[in-house]
Protein backbone atom coordinates (compact mmCIF):
# COMPACT_ATOMS: atom_id res chain seq x y z
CA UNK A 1 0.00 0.00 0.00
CA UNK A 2 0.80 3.42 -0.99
CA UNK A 3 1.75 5.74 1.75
CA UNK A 4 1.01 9.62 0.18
CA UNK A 5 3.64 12.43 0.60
CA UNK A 6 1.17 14.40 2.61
CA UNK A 7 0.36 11.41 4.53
CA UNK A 8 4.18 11.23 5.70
CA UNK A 9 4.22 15.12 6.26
CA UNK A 10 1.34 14.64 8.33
CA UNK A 11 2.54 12.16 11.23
CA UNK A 12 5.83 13.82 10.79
CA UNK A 13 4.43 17.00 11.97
CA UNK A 14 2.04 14.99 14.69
CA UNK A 15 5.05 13.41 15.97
CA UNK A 16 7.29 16.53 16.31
CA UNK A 17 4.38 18.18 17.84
CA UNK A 18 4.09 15.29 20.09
CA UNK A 19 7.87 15.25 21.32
CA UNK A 20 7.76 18.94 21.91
CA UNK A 21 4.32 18.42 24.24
CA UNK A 22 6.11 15.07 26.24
CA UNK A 23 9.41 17.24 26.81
CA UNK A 24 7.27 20.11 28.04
CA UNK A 25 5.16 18.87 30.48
CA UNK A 26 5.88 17.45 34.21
CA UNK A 27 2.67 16.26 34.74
CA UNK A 28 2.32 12.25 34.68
CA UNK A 29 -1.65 12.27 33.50
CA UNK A 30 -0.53 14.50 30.42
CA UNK A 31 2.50 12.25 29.08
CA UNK A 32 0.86 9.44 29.64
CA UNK A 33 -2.15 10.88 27.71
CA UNK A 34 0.06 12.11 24.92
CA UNK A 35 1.44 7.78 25.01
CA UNK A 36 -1.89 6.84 24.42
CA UNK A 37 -3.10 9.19 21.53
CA UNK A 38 0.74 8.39 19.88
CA UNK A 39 0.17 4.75 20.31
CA UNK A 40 -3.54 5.03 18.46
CA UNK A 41 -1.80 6.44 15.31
CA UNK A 42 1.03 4.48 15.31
CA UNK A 43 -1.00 1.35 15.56
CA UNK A 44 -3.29 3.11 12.45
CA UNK A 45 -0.21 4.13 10.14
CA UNK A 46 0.49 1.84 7.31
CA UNK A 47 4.36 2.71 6.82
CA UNK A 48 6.61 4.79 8.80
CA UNK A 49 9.91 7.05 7.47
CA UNK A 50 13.35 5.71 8.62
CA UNK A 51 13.37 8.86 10.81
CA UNK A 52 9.85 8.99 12.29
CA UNK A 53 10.85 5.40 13.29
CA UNK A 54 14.00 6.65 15.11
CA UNK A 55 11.70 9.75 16.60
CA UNK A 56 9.59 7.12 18.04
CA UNK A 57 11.93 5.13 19.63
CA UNK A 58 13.33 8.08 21.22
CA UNK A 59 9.90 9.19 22.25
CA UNK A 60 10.03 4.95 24.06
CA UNK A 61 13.42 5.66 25.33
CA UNK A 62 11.93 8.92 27.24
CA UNK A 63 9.08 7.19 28.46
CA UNK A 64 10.74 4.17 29.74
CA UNK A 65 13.56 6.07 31.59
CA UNK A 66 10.80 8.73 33.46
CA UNK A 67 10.68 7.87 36.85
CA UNK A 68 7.19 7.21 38.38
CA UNK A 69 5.70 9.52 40.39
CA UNK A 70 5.41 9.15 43.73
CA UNK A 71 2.11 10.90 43.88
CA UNK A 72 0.90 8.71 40.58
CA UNK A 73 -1.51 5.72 41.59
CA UNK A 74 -1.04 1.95 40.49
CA UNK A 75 -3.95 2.41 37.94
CA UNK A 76 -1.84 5.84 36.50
CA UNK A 77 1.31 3.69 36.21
CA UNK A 78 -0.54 0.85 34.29
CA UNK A 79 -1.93 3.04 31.76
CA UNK A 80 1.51 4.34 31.40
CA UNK A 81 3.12 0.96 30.73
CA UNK A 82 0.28 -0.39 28.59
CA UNK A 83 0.44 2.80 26.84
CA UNK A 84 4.37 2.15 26.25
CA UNK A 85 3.89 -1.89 25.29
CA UNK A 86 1.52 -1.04 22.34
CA UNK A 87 3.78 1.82 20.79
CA UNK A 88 6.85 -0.59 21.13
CA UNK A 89 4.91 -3.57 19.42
CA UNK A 90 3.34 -0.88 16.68
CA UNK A 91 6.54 -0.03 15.84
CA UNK A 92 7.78 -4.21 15.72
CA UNK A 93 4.68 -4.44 13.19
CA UNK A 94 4.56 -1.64 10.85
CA UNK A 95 7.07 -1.34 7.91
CA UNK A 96 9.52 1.49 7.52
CA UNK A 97 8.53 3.51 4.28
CA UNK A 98 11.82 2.22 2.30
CA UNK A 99 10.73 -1.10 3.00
CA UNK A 100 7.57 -0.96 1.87
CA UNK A 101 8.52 0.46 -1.57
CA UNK A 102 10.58 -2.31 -2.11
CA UNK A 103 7.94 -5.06 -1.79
């Protein structure tokens, strides 16, 4: 399947828009939030760019290496980890865009 120019542009700029809002927030409810909308359109995107793949994994890294919240409950903290499990396991099961072409 065909993966559109504008397409690309458009997670692109979702995803850089995405970083910038996980980098600037402290609050634990918002990032993982922002996890959970990422992970939706990860898990809907046919193809990904060699770099959007790397921007991701960064955005993983990030997540993974936050330290929990003392003030964050055990239901907080699950959503958080869930949230994490299916972006990691998107990313295992979409193609990167060069890829793709190729098949």
């Amino acid at each position: 399947m065909s993966v559109s120019l504008a397409a690309k542009a458009g997670l692109a700029l979702i995803l850089v828009g995405g970083v910038v809002e996980f980098r600037g927030t402290n609050d634990p409810a918002t990032r993982t939030d922002f996890l959970e909308r990422l992970a939706v359109r990860v898990e809907h995107a046919h193809t990904v760019t060699p770099q959007t793949r790397e921007v991701l994994s960064r955005v993983v890294e990030r997540a993974l290496k936050a330290p929990v919240r003392n003030n964050s409950d055990a239901k907080d903290e699950a959503r958080r980890q869930l949230a994490i499990v299916r972006l990691e396991s998107a990313l295992r099961a979409i193609p990167t865009a060069a890829t793709a072409a190729g098949n």
